[in-house]
Protein backbone atom coordinates (compact mmCIF):
# COMPACT_ATOMS: atom_id res chain seq x y z
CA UNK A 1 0.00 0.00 0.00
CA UNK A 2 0.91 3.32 -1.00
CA UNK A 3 1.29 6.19 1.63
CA UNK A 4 0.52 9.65 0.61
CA UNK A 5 3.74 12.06 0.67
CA UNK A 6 2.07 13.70 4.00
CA UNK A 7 1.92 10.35 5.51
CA UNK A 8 5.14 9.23 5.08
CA UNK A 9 6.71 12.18 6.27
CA UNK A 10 4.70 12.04 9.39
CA UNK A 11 5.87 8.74 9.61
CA UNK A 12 9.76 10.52 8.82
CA UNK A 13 9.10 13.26 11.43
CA UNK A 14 8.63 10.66 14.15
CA UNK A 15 11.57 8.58 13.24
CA UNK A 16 13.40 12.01 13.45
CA UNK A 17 14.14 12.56 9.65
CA UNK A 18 14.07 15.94 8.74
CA UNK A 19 10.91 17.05 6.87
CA UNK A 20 9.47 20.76 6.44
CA UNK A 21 7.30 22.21 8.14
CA UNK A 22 3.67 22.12 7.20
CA UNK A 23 0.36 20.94 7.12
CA UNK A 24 -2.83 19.16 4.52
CA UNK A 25 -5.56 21.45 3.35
CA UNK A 26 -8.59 20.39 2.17
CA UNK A 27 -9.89 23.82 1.31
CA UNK A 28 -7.93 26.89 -0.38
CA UNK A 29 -8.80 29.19 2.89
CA UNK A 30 -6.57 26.10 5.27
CA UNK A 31 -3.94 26.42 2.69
CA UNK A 32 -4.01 30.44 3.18
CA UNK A 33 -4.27 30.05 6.78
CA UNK A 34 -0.70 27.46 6.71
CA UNK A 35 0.74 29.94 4.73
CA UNK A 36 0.24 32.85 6.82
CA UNK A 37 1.75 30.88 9.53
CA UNK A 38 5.09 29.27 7.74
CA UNK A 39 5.35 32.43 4.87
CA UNK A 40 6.66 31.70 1.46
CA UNK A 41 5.64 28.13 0.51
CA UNK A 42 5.28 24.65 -1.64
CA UNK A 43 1.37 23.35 -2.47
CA UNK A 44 1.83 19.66 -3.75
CA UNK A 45 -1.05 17.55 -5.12
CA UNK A 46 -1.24 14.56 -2.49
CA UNK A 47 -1.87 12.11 -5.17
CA UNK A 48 -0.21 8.42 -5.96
CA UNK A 49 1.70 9.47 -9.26
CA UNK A 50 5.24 10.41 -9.55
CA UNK A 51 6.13 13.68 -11.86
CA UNK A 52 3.76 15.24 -10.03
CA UNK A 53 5.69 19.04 -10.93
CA UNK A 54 5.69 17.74 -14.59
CA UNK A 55 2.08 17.62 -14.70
CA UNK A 56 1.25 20.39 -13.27
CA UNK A 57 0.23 19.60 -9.38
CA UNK A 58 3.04 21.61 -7.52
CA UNK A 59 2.78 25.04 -7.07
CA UNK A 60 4.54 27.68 -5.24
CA UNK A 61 3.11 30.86 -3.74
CA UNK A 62 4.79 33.81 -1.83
CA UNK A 63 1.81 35.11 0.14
CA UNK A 64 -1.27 33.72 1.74
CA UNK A 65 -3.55 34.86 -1.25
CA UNK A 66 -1.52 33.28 -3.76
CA UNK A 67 -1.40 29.98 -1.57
CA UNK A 68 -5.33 30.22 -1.74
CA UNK A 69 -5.42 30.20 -5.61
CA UNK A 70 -3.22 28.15 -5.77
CA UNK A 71 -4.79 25.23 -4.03
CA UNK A 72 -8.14 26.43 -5.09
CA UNK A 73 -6.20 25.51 -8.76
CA UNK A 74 -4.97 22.54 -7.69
CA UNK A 75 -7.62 21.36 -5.49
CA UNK A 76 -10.64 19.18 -7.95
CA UNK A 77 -8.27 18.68 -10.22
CA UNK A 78 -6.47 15.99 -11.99
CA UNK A 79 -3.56 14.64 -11.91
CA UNK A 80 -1.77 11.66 -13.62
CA UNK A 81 -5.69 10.24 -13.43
CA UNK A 82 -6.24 10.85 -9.74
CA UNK A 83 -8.30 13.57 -8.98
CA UNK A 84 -6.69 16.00 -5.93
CA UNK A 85 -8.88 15.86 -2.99
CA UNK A 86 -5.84 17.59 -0.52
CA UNK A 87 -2.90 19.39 -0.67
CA UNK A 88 0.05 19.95 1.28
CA UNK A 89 1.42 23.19 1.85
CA UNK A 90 4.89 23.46 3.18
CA UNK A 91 8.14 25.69 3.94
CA UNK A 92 9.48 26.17 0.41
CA UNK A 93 13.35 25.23 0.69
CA UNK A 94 16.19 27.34 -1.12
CA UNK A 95 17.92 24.38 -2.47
CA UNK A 96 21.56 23.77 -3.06
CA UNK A 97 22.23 20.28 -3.74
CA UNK A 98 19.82 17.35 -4.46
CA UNK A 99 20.41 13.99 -3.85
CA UNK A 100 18.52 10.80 -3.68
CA UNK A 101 18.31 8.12 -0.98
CA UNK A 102 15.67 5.33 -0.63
CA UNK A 103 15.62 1.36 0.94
CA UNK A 104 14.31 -1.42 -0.67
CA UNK A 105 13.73 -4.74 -1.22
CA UNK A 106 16.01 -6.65 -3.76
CA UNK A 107 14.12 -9.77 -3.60
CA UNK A 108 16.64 -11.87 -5.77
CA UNK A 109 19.24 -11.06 -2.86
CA UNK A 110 16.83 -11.93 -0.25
CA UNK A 111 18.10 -8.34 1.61
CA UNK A 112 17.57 -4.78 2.14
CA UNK A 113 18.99 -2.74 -0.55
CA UNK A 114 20.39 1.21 0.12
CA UNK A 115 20.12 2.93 -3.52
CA UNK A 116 21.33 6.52 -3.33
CA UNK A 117 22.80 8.90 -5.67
CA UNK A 118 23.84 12.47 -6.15
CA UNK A 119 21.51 12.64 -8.90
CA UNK A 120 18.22 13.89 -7.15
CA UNK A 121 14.75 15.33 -8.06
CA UNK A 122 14.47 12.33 -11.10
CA UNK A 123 13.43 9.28 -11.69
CA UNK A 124 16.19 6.67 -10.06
CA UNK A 125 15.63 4.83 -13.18
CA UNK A 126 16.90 7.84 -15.39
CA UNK A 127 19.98 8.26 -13.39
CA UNK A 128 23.23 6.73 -15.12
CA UNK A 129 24.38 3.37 -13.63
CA UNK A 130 27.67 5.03 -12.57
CA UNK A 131 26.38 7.40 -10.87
CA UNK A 132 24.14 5.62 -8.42
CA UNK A 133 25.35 3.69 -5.09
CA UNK A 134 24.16 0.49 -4.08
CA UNK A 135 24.97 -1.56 -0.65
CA UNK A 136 22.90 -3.97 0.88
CA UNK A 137 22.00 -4.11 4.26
CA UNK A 138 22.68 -7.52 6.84
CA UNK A 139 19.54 -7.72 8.77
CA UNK A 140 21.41 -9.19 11.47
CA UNK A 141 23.74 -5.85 11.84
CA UNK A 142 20.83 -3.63 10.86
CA UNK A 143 22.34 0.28 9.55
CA UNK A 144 25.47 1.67 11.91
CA UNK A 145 26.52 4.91 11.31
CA UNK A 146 29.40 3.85 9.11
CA UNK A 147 27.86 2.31 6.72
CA UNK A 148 25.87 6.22 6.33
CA UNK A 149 29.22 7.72 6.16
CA UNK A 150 30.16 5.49 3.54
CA UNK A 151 27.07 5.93 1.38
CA UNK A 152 28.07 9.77 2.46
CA UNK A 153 31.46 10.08 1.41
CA UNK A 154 30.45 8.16 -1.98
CA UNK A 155 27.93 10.99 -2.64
CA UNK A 156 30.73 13.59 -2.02
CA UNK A 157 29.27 14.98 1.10
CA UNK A 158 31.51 16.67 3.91
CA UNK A 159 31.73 17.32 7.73
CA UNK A 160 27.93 18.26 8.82
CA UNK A 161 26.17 17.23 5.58
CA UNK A 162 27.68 14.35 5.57
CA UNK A 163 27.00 13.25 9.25
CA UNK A 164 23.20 14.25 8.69
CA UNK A 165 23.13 11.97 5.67
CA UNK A 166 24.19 9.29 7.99
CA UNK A 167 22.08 9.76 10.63
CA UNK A 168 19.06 9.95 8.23
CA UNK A 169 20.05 6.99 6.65
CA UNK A 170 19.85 4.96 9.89
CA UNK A 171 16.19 6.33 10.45
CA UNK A 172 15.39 5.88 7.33
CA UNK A 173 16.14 2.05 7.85
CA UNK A 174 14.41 2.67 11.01
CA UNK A 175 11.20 3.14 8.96
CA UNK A 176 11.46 0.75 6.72
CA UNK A 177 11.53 -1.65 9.51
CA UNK A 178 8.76 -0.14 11.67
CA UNK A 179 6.10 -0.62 8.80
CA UNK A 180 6.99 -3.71 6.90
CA UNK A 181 8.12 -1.49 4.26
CA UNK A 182 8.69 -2.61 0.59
CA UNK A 183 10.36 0.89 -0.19
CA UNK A 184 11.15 3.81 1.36
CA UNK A 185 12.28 6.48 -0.56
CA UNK A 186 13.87 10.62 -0.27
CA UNK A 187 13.32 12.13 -3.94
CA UNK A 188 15.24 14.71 -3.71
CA UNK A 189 16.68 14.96 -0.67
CA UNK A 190 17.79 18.70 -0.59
CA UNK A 191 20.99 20.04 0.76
CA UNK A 192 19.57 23.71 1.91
CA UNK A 193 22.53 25.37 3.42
CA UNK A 194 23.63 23.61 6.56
CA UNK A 195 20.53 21.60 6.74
CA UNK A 196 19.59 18.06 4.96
CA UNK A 197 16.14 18.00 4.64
CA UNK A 198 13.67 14.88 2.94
CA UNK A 199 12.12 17.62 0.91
CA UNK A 200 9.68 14.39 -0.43
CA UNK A 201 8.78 11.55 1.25
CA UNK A 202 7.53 7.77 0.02
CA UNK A 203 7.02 5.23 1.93
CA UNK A 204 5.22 1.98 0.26
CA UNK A 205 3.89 -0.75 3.14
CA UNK A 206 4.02 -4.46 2.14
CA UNK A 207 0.23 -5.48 1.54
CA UNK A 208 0.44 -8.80 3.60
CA UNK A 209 1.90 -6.77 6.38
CA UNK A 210 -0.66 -4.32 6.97
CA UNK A 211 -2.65 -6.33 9.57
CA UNK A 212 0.39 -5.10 11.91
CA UNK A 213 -0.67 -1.76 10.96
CA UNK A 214 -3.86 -0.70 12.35
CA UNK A 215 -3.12 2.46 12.99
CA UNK A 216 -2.47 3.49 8.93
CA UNK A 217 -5.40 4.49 7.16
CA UNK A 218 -6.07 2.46 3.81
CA UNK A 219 -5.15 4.11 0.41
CA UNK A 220 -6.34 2.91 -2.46
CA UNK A 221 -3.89 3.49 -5.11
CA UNK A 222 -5.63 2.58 -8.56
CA UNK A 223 -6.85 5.69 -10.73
CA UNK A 224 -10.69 6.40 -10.67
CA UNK A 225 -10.51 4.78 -13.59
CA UNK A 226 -8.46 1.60 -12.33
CA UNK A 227 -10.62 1.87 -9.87
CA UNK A 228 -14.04 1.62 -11.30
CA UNK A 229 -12.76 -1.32 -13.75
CA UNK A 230 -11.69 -3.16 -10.63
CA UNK A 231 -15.21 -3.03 -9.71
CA UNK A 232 -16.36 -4.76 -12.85
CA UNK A 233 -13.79 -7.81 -12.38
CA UNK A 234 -11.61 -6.72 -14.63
CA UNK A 235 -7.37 -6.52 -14.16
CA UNK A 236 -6.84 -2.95 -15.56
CA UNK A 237 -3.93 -1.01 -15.07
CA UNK A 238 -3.29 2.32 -16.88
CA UNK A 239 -0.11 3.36 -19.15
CA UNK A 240 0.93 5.71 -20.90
CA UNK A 241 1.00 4.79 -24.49
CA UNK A 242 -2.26 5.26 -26.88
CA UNK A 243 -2.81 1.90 -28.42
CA UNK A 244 -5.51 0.33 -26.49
CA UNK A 245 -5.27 -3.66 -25.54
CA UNK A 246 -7.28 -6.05 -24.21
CA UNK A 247 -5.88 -9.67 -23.82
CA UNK A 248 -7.10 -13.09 -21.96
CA UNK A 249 -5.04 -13.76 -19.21
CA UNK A 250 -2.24 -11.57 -17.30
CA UNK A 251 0.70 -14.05 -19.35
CA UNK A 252 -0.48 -12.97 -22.68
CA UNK A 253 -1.51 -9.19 -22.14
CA UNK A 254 2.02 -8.82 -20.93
CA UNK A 255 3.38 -10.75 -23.56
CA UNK A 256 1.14 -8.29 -25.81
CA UNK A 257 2.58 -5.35 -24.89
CA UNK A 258 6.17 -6.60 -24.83
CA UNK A 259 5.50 -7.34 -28.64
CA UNK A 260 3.94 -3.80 -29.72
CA UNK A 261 6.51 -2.32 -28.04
CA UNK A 262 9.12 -4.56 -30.12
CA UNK A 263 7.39 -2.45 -33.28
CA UNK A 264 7.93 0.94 -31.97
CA UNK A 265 4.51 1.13 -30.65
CA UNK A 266 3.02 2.17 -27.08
CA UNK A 267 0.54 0.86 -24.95
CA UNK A 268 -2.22 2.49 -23.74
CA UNK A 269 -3.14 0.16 -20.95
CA UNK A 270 -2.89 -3.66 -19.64
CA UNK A 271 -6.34 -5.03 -19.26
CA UNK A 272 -7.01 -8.80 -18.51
CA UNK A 273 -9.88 -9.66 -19.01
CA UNK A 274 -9.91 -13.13 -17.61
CA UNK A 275 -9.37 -16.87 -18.60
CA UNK A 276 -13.18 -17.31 -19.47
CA UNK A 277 -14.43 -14.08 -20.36
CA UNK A 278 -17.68 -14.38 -22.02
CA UNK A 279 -19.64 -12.09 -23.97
CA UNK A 280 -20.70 -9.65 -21.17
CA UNK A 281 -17.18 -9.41 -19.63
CA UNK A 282 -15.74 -8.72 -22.74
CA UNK A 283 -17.87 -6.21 -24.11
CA UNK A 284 -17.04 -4.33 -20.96
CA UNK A 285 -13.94 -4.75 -21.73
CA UNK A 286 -13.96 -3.14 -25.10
CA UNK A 287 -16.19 -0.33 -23.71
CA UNK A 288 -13.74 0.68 -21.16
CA UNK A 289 -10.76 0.63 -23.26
CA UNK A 290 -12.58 3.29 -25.73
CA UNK A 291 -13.01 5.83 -22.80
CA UNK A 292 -9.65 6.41 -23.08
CA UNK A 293 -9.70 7.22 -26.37
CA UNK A 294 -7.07 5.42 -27.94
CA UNK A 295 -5.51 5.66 -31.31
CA UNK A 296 -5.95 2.08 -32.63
CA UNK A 297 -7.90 -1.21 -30.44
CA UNK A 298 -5.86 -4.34 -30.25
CA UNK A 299 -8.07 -7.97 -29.02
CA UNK A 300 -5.35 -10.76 -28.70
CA UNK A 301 -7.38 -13.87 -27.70
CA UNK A 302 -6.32 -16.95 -27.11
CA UNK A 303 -8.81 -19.49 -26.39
CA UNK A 304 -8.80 -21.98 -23.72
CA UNK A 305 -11.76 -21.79 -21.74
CA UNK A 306 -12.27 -18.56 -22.72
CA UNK A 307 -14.44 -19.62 -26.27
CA UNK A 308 -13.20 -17.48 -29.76
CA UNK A 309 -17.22 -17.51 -30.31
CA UNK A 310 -18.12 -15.80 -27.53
CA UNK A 311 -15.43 -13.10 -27.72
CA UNK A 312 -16.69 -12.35 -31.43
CA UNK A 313 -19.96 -11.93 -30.35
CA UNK A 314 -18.75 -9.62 -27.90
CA UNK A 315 -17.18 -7.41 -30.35
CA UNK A 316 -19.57 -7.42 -32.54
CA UNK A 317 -22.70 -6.39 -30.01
CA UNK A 318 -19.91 -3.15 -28.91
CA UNK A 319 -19.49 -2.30 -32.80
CA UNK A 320 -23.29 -2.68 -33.50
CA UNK A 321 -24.35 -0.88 -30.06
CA UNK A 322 -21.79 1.60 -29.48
CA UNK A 323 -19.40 1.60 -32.49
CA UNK A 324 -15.35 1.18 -32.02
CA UNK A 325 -14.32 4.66 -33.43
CA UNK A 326 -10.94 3.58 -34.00
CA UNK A 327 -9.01 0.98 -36.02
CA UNK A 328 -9.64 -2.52 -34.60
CA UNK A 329 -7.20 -5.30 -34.71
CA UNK A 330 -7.93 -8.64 -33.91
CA UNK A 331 -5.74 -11.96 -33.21
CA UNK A 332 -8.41 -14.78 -32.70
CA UNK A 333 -7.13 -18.79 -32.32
CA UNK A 334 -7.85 -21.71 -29.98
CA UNK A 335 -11.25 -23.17 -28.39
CA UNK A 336 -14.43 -22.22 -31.32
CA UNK A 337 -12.00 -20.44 -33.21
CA UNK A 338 -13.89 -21.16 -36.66
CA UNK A 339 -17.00 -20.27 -35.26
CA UNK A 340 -15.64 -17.14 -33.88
CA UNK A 341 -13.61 -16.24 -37.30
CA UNK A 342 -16.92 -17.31 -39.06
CA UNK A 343 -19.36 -13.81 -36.66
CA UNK A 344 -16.32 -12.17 -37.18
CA UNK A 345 -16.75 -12.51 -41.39
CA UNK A 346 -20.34 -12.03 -41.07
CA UNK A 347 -19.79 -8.62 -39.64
CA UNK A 348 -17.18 -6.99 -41.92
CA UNK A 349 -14.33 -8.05 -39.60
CA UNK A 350 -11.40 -10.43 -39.77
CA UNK A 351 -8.88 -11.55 -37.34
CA UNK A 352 -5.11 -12.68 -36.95
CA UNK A 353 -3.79 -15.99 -36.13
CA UNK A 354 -0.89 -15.22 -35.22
CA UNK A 355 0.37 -12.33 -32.26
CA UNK A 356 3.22 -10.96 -34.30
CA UNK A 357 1.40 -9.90 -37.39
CA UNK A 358 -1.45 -8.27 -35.10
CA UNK A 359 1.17 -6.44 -32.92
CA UNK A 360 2.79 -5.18 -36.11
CA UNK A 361 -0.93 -4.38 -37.81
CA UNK A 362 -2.29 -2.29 -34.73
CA UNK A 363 1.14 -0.50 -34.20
CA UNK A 364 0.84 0.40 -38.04
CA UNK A 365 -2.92 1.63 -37.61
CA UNK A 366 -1.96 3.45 -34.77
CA UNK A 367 0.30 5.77 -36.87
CA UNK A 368 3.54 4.68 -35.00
CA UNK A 369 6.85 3.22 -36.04
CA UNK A 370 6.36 -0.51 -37.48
């Protein structure tokens, strides 16, 4: 479970991390009222998406009126596909140096992992493999202060900076501990004159742990859209790309868009839509995947339990009903697949046997690089 940024860094502050000062609003007249109190300040969306200054949900303001409109900007709107319910408005930090430092699992090492870098305020992932640090952690020794100095002195930090990394480090591990974490993460953490602040905070909790954790609210962390897909029994998870797909079974879909990506294309979305789908499921299916929009529909079916028959039914009640507004590629083989091929034919439509040539077909229709 995912922790909003405010909830981690309580969870920071009482571990004894540095964090700014501030406080959630709900309302732009709060966020006026935090500002008057702290002065020139930071409003950040309090949703589950990274990038959140790339899109648009952090704002700064000097004075308590501009903290108002500010939040009264940010507040109802959306972000990444979450919609911003609070905000939190904190000391805005001069900042000198930013640097990254997070904990997490490495599950094929079976140990704590310490990533940091000198590289902060990006994605970890962007950050050059020379230029990031990596040490795992002996659960039997725990974090001493000289494995922070080390991680320190690797980062080029000095004298006070240097022993504040350290000691954050070891609270940081701290956390991790305390809630069952599966990462917890500083991006950036900001070198502001003589102080070393977590100017963000993340903190994910291990699902199966959370019965040891009462005390945390629950956070849903799916989209509205994830979530309201979730309600209909579907697997649904949103990307970024704009060719829509809809696949039977999680081995496949991912398969799927492993394969239009191998043709230059990009994915709009994984959605599952189960090993024996019929023809309600998966006309829900196909109906959710055009809310989005998407450039060009891609159906890769293949039938086990799930029956080719059904499926083309399916598609062909959504194109009779609704209408599929944008090109349609279908890959149709195993359990009824002549039947299936056969409604398919009746309709106007045809269908792929095999997974390549559809990937290649939809990434074409799409408009993208084949």
């Amino acid at each position: 479970m995912k922790l909003y940024e405010y909830l981690a860094k309580d969870a920071f502050r009482r571990a004894g991390i540095p964090v700014p000062q501030g406080r959630v609003a709900r309302t732009p007249e709060e966020a006026a009222d935090i500002a008057r109190a702290i002065g020139p300040v930071a409003i950040k969306s309090q949703v589950l998406a990274g990038a959140r200054g790339k899109a648009g949900g952090i704002a700064f303001a000097a004075t308590p009126e501009e903290a108002q409109a500010a939040a009264a900007r940010l507040l109802g709107a959306e972000i990444r596909g979450y919609r911003v319910e609070q905000v939190l408005v904190e000391e805005k930090l001069s900042i000198d140096e930013e640097l990254y430092l997070g904990i997490t699992v490495d599950k094929a090492a079976k140990a704590p992992l310490i990533i940091a870098s000198s590289c902060g305020g990006i994605n970890i992932e962007e950050v050059p493999e020379e230029d990031i640090v990596r040490r795992h952690i002996d659960i039997r020794l725990g974090v001493y202060p000289y494995v922070g100095r080390e991680v320190a002195r690797r980062l080029g930090l000095t004298g006070g900076h240097a022993r504040q990394l350290a000691e954050i480090l070891t609270r940081l591990y701290r956390v991790f501990c305390t809630y069952d974490a599966e990462l917890t993460e500083i991006n950036p953490l900001v070198v502001s004159g003589e102080r070393v602040i977590a100017a963000d905070a993340r903190l994910n909790v291990d699902d199966d742990a959370l019965y040891r954790h009462q005390e945390l609210p629950r956070v849903s962390d799916g989209t509205e859209l994830e979530e309201k897909i979730k309600a209909l029994g579907l697997a649904y998870v949103e990307l970024d790309g704009d060719i829509a797909v809809m696949a039977n079974g999680a081995g496949i879909t991912m398969s799927t868009l492993d394969v239009i990506k191998r043709y230059g294309g990009r994915p709009a979305n994984f959605l599952d839509a189960g090993g024996g789908a019929g023809v309600e499921a998966t006309a829900k299916a196909i109906e959710v995947l055009l809310l989005k929009k998407p450039r060009a529909l891609l159906i890769n079916i293949f039938g086990g339990i799930t029956r080719c028959d059904d499926v083309a039914r399916a598609i062909v009640e959504v194109q009779k009903t609704r209408g599929i507004p944008v090109p349609l590629v279908i890959r149709l083989v195993g359990t009824n697949e002549a039947q299936g091929i056969k409604i398919l034919r009746e309709n106007g439509l045809s269908a792929y046997r095999s997974m390549d040539e559809a990937a290649r077909a939809v990434v074409a229709a799409a408009g993208e690089v084949a």
